[in-house]
Protein backbone atom coordinates (compact mmCIF):
# COMPACT_ATOMS: atom_id res chain seq x y z
CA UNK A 1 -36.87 14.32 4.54
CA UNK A 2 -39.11 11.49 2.47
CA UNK A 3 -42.31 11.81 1.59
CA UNK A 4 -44.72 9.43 3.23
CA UNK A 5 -47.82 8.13 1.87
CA UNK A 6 -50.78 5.69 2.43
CA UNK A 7 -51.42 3.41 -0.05
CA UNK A 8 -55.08 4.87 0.59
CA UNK A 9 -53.31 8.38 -0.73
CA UNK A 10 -51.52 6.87 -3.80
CA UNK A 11 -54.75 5.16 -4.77
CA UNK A 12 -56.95 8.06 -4.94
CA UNK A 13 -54.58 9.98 -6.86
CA UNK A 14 -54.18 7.77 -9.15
CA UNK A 15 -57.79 7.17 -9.74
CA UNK A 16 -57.72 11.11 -10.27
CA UNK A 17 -55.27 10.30 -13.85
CA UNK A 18 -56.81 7.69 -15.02
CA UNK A 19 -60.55 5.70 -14.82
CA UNK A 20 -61.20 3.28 -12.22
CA UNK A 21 -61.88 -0.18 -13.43
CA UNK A 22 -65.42 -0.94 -13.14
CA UNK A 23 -66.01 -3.52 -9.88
CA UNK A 24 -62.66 -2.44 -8.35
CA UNK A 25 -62.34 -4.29 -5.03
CA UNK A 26 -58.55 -3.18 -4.26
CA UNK A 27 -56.35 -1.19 -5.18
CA UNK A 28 -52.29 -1.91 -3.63
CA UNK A 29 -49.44 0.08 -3.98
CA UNK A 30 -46.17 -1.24 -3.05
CA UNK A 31 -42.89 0.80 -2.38
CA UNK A 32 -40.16 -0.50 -4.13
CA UNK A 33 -37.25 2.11 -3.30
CA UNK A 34 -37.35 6.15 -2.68
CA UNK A 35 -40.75 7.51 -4.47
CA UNK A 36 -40.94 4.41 -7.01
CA UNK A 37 -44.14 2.21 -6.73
CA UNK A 38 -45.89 -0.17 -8.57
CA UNK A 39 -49.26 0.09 -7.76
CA UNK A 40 -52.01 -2.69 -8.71
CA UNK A 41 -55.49 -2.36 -8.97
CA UNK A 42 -57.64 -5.30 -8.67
CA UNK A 43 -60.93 -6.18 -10.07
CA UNK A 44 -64.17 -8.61 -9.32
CA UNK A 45 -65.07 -10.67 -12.53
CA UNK A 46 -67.50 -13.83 -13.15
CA UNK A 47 -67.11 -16.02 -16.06
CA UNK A 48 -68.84 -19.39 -16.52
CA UNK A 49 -70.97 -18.94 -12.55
CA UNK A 50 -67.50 -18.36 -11.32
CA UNK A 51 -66.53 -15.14 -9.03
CA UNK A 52 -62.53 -14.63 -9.68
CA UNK A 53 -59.99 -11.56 -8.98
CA UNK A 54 -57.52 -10.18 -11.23
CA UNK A 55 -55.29 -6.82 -12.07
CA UNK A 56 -56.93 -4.98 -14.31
CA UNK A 57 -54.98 -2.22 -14.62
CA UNK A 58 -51.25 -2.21 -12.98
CA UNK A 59 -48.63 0.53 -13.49
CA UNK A 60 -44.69 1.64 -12.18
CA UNK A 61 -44.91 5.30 -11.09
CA UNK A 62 -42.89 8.11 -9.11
CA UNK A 63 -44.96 9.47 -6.18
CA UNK A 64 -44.00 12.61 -3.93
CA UNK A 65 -45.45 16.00 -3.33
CA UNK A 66 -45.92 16.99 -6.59
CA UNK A 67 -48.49 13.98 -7.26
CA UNK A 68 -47.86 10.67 -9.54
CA UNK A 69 -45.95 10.11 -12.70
CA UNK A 70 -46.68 7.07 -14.40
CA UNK A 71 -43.83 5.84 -15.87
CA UNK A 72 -44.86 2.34 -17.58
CA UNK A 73 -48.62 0.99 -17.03
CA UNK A 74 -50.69 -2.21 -18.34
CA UNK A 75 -54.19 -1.34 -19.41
CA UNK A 76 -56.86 -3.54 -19.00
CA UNK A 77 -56.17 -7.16 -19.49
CA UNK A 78 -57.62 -10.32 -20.40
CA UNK A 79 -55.76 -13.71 -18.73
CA UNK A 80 -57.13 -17.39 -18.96
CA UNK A 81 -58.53 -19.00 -15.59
């Protein structure tokens, strides 16, 4: 039988591995087949009196029972507006 879990689950163990970005306002976690997800965490930034959202820190893991493996991830990240 396949392990099912919220993306409310996935989140918070994740955030048990590694830090959680500083004014995180979402964190999603898509199933892309089986236990694979990529899961995306999303963070409020201002820049010039302007409010924008963007992934700060995004990742490809294997989720199941035994917890999350993180297979490939993008730290932090910097992008032009």
């Amino acid at each position: 039988m396949k392990d099912t879990f919220t993306q409310d689950i996935i989140c918070d163990k994740l955030f048990q591995i590694i830090e959680k970005p500083q004014n995180t306002v979402m964190c999603k976690a898509i199933n892309l087949w089986n236990d694979r997800y990529r899961i995306n965490v999303y963070a409020e930034h201002e820049r010039d009196n302007l409010i924008y959202r963007k992934i700060d820190y995004s990742c490809f893991a294997i989720v199941n029972k035994d917890g999350i493996q993180i297979i490939d991830q993008t730290p932090s990240y910097d992008t032009k507006i």
